[in-house]
N, C-alpha and C. Protein backbone atom coordinates (compact mmCIF):
# COMPACT_ATOMS: atom_id res chain seq x y z
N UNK A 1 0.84 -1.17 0.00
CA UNK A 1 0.00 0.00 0.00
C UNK A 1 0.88 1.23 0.00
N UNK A 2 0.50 2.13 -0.58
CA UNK A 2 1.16 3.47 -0.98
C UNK A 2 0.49 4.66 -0.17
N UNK A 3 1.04 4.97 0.37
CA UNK A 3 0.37 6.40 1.34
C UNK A 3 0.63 7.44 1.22
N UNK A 4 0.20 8.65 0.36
CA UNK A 4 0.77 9.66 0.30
C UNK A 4 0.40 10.84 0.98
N UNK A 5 1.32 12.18 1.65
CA UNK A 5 1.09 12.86 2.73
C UNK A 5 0.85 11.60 3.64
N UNK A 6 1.50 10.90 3.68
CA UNK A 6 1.76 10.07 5.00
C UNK A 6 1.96 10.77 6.72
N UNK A 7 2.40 12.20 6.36
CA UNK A 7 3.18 12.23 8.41
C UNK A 7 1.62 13.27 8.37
N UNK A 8 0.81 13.27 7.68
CA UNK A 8 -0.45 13.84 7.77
C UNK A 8 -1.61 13.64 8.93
N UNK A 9 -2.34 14.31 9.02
CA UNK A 9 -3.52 13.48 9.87
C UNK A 9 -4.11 12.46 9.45
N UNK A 10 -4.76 12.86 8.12
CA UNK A 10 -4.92 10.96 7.92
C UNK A 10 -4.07 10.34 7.49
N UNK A 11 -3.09 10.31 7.04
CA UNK A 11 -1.69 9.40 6.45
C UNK A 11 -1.35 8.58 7.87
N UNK A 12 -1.24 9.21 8.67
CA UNK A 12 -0.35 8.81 10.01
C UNK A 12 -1.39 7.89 10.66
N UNK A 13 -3.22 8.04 10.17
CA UNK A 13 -3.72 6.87 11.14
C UNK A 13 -4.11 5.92 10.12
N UNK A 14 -4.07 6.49 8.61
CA UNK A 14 -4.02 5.02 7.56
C UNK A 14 -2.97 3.99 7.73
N UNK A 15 -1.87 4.49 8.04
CA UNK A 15 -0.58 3.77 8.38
C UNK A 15 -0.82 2.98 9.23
N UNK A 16 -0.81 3.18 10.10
CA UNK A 16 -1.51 2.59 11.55
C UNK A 16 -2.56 1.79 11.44
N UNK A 17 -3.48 1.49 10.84
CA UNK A 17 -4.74 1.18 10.34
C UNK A 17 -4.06 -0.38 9.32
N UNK A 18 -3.40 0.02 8.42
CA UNK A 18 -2.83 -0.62 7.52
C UNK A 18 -2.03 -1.79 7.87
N UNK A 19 -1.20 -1.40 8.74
CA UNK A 19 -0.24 -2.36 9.61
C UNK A 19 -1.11 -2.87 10.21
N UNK A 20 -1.96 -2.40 10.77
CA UNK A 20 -2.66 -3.26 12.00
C UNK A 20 -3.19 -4.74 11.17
N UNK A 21 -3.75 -4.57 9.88
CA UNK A 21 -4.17 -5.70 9.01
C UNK A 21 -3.56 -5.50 8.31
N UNK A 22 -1.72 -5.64 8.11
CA UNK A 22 -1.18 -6.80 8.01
C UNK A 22 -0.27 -6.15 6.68
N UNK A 23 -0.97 -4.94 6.48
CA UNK A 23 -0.33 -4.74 4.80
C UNK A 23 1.12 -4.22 5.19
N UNK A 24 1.84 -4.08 3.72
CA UNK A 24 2.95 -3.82 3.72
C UNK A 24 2.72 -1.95 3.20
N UNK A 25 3.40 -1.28 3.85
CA UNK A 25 3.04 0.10 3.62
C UNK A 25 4.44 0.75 3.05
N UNK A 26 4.47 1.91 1.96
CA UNK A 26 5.06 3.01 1.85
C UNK A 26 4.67 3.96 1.58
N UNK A 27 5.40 4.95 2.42
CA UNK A 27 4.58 6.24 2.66
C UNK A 27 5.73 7.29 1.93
N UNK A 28 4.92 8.48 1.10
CA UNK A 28 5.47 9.73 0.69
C UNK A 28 5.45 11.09 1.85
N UNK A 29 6.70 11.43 1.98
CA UNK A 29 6.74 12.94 2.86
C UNK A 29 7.79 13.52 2.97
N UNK A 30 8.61 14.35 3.64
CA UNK A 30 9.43 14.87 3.52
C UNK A 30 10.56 14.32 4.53
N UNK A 31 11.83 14.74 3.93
CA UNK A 31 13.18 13.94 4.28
C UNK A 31 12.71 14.37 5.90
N UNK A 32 12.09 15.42 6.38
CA UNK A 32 12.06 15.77 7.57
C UNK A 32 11.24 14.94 8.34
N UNK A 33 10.28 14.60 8.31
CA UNK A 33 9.53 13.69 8.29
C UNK A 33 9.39 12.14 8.34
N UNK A 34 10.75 11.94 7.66
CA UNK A 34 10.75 10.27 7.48
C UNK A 34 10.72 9.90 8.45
N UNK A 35 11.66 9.81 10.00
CA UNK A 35 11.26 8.93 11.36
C UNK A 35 10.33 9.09 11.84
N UNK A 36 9.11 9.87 11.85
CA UNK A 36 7.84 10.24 12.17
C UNK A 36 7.38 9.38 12.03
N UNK A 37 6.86 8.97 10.27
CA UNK A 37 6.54 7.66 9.44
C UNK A 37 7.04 6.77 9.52
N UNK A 38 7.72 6.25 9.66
CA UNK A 38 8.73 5.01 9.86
C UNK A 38 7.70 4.98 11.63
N UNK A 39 7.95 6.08 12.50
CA UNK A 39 7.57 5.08 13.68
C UNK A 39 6.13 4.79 13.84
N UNK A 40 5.22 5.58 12.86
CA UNK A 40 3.79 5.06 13.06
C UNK A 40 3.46 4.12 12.17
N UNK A 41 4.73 3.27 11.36
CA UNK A 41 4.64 2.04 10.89
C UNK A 41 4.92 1.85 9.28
N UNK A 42 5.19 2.55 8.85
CA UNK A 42 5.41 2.03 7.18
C UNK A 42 6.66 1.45 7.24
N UNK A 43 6.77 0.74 6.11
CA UNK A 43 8.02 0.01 6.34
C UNK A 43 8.82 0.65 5.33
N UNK A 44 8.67 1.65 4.63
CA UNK A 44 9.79 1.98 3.98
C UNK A 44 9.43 3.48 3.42
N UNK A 45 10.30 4.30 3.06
CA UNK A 45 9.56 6.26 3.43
C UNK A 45 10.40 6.56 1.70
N UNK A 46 9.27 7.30 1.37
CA UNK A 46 9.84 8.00 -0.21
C UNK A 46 9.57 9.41 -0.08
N UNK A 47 11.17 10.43 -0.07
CA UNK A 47 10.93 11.36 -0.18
C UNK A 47 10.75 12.07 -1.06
N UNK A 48 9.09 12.32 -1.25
CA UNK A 48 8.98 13.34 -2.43
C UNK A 48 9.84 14.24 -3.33
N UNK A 49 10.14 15.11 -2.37
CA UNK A 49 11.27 16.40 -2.78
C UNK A 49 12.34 15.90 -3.41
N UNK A 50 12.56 14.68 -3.10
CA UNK A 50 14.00 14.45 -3.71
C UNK A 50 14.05 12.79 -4.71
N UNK A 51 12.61 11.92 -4.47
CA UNK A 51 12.78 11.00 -5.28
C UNK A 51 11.05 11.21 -6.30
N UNK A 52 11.12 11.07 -7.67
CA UNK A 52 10.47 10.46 -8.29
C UNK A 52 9.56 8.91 -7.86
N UNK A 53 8.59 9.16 -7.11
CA UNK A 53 8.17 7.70 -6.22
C UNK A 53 7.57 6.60 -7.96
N UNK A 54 7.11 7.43 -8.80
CA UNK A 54 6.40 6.64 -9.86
C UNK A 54 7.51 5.81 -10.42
N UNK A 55 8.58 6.34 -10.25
CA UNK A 55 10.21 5.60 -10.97
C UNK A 55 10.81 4.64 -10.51
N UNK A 56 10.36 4.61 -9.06
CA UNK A 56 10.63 3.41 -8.04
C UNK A 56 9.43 2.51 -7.60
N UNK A 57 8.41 2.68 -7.90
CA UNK A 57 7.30 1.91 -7.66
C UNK A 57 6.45 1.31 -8.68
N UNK A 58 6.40 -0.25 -8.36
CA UNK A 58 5.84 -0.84 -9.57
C UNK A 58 4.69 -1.86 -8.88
N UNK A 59 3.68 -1.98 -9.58
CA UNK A 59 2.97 -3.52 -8.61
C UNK A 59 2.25 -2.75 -7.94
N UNK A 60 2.01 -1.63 -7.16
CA UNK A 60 1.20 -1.30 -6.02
C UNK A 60 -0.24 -1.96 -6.09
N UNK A 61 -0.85 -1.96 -4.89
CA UNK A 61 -2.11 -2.50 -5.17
C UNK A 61 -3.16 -1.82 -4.30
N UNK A 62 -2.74 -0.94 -4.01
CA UNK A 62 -3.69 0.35 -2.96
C UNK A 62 -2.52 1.64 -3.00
N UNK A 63 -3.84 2.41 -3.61
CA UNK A 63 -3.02 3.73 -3.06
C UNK A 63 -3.85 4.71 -2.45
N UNK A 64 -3.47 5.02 -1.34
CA UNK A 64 -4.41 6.47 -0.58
C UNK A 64 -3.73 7.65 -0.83
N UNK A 65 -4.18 8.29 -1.40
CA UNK A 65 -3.44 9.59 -1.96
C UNK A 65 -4.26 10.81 -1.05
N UNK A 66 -3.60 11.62 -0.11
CA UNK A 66 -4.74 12.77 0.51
C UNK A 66 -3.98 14.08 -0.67
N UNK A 67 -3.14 13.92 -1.54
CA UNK A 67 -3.06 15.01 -2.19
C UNK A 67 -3.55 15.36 -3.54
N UNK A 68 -3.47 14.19 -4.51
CA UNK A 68 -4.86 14.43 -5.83
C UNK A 68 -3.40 15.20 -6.98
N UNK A 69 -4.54 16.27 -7.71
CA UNK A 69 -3.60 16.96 -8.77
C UNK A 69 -3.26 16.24 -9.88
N UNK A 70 -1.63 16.39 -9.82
CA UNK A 70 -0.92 15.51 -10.76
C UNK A 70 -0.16 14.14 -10.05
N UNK A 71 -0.56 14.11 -8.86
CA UNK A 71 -0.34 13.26 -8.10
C UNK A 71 -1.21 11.18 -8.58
N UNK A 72 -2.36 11.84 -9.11
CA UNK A 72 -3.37 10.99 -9.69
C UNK A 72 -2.48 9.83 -11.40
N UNK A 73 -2.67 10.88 -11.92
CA UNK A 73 -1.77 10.17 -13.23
C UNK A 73 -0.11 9.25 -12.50
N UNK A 74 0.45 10.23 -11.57
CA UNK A 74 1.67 9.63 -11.67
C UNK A 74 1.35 8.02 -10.65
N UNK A 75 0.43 8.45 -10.02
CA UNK A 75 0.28 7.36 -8.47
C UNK A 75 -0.22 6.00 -9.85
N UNK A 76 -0.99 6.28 -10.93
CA UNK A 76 -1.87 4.82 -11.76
C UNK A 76 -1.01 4.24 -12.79
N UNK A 77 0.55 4.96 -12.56
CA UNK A 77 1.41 4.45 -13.46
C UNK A 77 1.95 3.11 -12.21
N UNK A 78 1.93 3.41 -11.34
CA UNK A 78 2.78 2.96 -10.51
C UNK A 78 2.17 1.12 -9.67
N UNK A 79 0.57 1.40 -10.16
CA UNK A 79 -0.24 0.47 -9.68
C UNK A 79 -0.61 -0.92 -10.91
N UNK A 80 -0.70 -2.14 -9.87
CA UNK A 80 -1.06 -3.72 -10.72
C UNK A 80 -2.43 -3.49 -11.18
N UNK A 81 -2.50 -3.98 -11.96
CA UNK A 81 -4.52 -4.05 -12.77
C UNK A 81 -5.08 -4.60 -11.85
N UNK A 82 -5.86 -3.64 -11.46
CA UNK A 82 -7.20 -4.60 -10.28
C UNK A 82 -7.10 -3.82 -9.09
N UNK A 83 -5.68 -2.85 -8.90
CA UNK A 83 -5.94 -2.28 -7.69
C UNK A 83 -6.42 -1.27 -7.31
N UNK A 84 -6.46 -0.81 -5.97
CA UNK A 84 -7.64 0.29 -5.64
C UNK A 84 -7.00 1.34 -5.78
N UNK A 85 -7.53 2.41 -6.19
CA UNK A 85 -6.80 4.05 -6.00
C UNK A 85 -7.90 4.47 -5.76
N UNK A 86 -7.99 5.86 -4.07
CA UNK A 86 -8.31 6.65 -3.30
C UNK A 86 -8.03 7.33 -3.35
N UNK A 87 -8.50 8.74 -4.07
CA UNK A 87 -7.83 10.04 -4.02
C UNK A 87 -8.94 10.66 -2.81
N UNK A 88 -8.13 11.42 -1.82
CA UNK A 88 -8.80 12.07 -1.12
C UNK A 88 -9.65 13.31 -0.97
N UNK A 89 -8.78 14.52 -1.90
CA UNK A 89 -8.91 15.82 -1.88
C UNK A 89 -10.62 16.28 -3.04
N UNK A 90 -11.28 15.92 -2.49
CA UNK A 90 -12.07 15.89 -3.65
C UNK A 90 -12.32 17.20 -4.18
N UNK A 91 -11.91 18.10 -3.78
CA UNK A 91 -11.25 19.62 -4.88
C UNK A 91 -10.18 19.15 -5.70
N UNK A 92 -9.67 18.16 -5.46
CA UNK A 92 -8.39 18.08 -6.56
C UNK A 92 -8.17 16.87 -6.95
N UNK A 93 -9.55 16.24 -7.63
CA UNK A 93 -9.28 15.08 -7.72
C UNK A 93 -10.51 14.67 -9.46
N UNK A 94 -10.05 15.40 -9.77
CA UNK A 94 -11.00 15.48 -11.15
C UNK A 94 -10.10 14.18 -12.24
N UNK A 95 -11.24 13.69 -12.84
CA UNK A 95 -11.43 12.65 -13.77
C UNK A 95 -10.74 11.37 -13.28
N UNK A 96 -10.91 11.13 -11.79
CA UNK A 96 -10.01 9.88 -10.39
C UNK A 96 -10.82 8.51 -11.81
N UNK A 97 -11.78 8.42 -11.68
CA UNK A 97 -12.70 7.55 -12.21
C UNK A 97 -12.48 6.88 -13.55
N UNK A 98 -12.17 8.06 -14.07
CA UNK A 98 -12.06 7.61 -15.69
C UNK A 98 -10.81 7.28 -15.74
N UNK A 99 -10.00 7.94 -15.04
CA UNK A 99 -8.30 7.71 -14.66
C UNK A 99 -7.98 6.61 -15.13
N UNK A 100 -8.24 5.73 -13.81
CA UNK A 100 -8.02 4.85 -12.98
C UNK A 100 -8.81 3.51 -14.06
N UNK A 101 -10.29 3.88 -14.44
CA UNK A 101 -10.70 2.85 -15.27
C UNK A 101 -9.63 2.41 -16.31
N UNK A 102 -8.74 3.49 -16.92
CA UNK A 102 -8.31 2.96 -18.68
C UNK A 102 -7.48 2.73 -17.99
N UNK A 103 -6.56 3.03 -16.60
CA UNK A 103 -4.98 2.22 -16.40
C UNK A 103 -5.85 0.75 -16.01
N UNK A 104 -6.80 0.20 -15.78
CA UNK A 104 -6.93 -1.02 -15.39
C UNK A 104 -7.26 -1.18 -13.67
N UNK A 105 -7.94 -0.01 -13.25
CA UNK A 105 -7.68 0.20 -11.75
C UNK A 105 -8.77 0.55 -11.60
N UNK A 106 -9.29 0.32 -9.99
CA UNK A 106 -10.61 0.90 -9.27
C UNK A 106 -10.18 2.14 -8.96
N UNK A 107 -10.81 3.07 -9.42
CA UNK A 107 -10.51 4.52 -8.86
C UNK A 107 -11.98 5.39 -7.82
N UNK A 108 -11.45 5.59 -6.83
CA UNK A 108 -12.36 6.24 -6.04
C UNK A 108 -12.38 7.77 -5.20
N UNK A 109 -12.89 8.11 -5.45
CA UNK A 109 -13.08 9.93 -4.72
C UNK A 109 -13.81 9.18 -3.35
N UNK A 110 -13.13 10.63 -2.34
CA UNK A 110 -13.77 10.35 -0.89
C UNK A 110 -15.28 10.15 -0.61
N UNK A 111 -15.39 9.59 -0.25
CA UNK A 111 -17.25 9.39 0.14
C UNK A 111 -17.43 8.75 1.95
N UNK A 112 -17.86 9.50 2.49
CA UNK A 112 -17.63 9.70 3.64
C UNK A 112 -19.46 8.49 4.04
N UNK A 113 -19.59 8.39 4.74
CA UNK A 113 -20.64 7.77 5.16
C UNK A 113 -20.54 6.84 6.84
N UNK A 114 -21.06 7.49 7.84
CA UNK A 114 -20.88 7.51 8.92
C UNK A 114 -21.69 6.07 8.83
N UNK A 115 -20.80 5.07 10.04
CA UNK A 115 -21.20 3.71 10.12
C UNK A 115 -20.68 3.11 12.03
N UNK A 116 -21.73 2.94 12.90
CA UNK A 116 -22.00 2.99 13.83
C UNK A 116 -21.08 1.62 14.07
N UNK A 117 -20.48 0.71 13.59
CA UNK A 117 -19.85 -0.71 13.56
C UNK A 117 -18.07 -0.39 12.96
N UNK A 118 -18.32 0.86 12.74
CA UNK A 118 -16.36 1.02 11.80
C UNK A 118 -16.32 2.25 12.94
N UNK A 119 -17.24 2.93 13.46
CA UNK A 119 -16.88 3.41 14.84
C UNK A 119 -16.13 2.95 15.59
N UNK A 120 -17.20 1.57 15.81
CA UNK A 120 -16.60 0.90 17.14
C UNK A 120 -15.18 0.48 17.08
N UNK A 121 -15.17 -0.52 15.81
CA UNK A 121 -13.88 -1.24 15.40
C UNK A 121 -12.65 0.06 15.72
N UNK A 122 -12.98 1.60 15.00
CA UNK A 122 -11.61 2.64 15.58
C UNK A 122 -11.90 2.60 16.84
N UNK A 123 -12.73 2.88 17.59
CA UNK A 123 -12.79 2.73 18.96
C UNK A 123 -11.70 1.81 19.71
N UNK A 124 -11.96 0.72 19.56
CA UNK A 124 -11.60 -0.18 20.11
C UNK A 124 -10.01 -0.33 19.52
N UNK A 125 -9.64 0.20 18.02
CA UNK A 125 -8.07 0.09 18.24
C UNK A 125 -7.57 1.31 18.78
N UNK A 126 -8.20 3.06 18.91
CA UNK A 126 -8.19 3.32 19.85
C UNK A 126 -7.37 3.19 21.40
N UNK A 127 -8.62 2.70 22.10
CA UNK A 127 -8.54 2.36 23.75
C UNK A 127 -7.17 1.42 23.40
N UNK A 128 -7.15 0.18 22.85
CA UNK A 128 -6.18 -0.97 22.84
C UNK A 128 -4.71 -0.20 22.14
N UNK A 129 -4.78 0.73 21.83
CA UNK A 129 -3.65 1.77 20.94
C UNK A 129 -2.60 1.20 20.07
N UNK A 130 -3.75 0.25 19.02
CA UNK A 130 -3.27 -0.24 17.87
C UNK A 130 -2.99 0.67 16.99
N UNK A 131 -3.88 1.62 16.98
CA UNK A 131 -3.84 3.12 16.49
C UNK A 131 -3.33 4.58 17.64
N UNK A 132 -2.50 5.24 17.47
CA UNK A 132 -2.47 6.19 18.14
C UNK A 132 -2.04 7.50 17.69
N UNK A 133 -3.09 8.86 17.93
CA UNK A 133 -3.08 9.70 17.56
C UNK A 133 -1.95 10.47 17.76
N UNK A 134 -1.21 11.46 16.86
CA UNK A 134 -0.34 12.17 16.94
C UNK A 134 -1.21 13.76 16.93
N UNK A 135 -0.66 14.41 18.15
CA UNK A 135 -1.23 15.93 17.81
C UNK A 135 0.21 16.95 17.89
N UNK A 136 0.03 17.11 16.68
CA UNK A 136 1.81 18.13 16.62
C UNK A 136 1.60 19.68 17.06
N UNK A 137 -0.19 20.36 17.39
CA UNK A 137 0.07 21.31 17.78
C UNK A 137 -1.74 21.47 18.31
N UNK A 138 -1.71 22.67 19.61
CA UNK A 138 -2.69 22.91 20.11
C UNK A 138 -3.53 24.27 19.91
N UNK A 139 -4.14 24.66 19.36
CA UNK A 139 -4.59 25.82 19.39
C UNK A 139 -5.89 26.31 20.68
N UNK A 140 -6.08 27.59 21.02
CA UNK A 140 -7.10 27.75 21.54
C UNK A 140 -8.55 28.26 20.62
N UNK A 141 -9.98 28.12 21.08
CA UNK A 141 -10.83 28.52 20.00
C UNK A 141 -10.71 29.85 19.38
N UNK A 142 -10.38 30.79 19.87
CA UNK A 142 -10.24 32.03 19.60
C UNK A 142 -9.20 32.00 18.50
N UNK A 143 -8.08 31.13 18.39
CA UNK A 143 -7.27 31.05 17.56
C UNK A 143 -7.46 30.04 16.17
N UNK A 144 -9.23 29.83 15.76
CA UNK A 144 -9.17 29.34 15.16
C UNK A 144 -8.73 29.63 13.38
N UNK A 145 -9.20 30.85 13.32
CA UNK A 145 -8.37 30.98 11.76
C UNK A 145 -6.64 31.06 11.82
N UNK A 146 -5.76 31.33 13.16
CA UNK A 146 -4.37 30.36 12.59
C UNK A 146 -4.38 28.70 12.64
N UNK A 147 -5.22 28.41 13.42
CA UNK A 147 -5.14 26.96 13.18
C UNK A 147 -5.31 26.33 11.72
N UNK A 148 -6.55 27.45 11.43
CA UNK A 148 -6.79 26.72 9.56
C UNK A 148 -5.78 27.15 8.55
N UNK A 149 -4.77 27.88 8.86
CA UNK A 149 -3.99 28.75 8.33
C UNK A 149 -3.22 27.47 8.55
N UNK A 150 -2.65 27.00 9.37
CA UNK A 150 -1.44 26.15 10.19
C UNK A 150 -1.97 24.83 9.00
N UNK A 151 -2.58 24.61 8.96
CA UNK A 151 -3.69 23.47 7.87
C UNK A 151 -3.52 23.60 6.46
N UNK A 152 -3.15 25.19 5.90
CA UNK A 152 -3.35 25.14 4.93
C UNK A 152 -2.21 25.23 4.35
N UNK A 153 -1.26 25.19 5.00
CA UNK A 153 0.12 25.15 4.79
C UNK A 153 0.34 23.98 4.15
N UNK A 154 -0.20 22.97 4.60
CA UNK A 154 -0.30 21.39 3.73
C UNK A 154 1.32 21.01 4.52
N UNK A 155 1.44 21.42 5.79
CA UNK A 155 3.14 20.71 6.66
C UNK A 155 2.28 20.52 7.84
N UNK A 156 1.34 20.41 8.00
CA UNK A 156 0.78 19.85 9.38
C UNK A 156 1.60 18.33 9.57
N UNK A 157 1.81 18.28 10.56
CA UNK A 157 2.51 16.43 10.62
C UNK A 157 1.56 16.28 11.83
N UNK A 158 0.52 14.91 11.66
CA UNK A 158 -0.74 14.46 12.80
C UNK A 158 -1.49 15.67 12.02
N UNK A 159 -2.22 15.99 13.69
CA UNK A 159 -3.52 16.59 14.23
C UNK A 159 -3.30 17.69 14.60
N UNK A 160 -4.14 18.67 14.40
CA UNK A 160 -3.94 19.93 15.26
C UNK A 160 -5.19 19.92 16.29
N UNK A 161 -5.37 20.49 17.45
CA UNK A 161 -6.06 20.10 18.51
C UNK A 161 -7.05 21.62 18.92
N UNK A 162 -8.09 21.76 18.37
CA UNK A 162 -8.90 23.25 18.88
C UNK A 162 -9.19 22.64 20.81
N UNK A 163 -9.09 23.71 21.64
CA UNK A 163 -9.29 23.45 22.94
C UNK A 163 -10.31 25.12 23.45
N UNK A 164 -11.35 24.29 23.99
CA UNK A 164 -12.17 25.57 24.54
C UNK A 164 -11.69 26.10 25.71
């Protein structure tokens, strides 16, 4: 599985998530970044900035992409016929579908749908801290437009934390 924006908020609990059942993970982020990823479990870190990941990756068979763009074409060069691609950003994730159909791949945009049983299951890795949250910074409510600012920077590593 391929994770990109891996030291992300969701990168960092897909990782986690991923390992937990069993897959083999590599994650995209920055050279700064790599022991972050490495300790919430991928087994091997591609730094964007400095490697071409489509040039080194062949076979994939899942990719979670939270960044989209031109990220889309290069991630369906890189994937086996039959596998899944997840683009997240659904502002930046135009023609995922048709993409993904002619490389030979399931292509999917985010679709969110709240489920009272995939609750529990995070719940429970959660409490047991098969999964565990990273929060790299705290804001107070009053400080919420730097927090979205801090967000939009796209270098958040984890969670940022609003506190009343």
């Amino acid at each position: 599985m391929l994770v990109h924006a891996a030291a992300g908020g969701v990168g960092h609990f897909a990782i986690q998530i991923a390992r937990y059942l069993g897959a083999y993970i590599i994650g995209t982020c920055s050279a700064a970044n790599k022991d972050f990823v490495l300790s919430v479990g991928a087994h091997k870190v591609i730094d964007y900035q400095a490697v071409a990941f489509e040039k080194e990756l062949h076979e994939i068979d899942i990719v979670l992409d939270g960044i989209g763009g031109s990220y889309i074409d290069r991630s369906l060069i890189t994937m086996k016929k039959g596998g899944v691609y997840i683009c997240l950003p659904s502002n930046n994730s135009q023609g995922v579908t048709e993409k993904a159909k002619e490389a030979g791949v399931k292509g999917y945009t985010m679709l969110v749908q709240s489920s009272g049983p995939d609750m529990q299951m995070l719940a429970n890795m959660l409490e047991n801290k098969y999964i565990v949250p990273y929060v790299s910074k705290t804001f107070a409510f009053e400080d919420i437009p730097m927090a979205h600012h801090h967000i939009e920077t796209g270098r958040t590593v984890g969670k940022i934390v609003i506190v009343l």
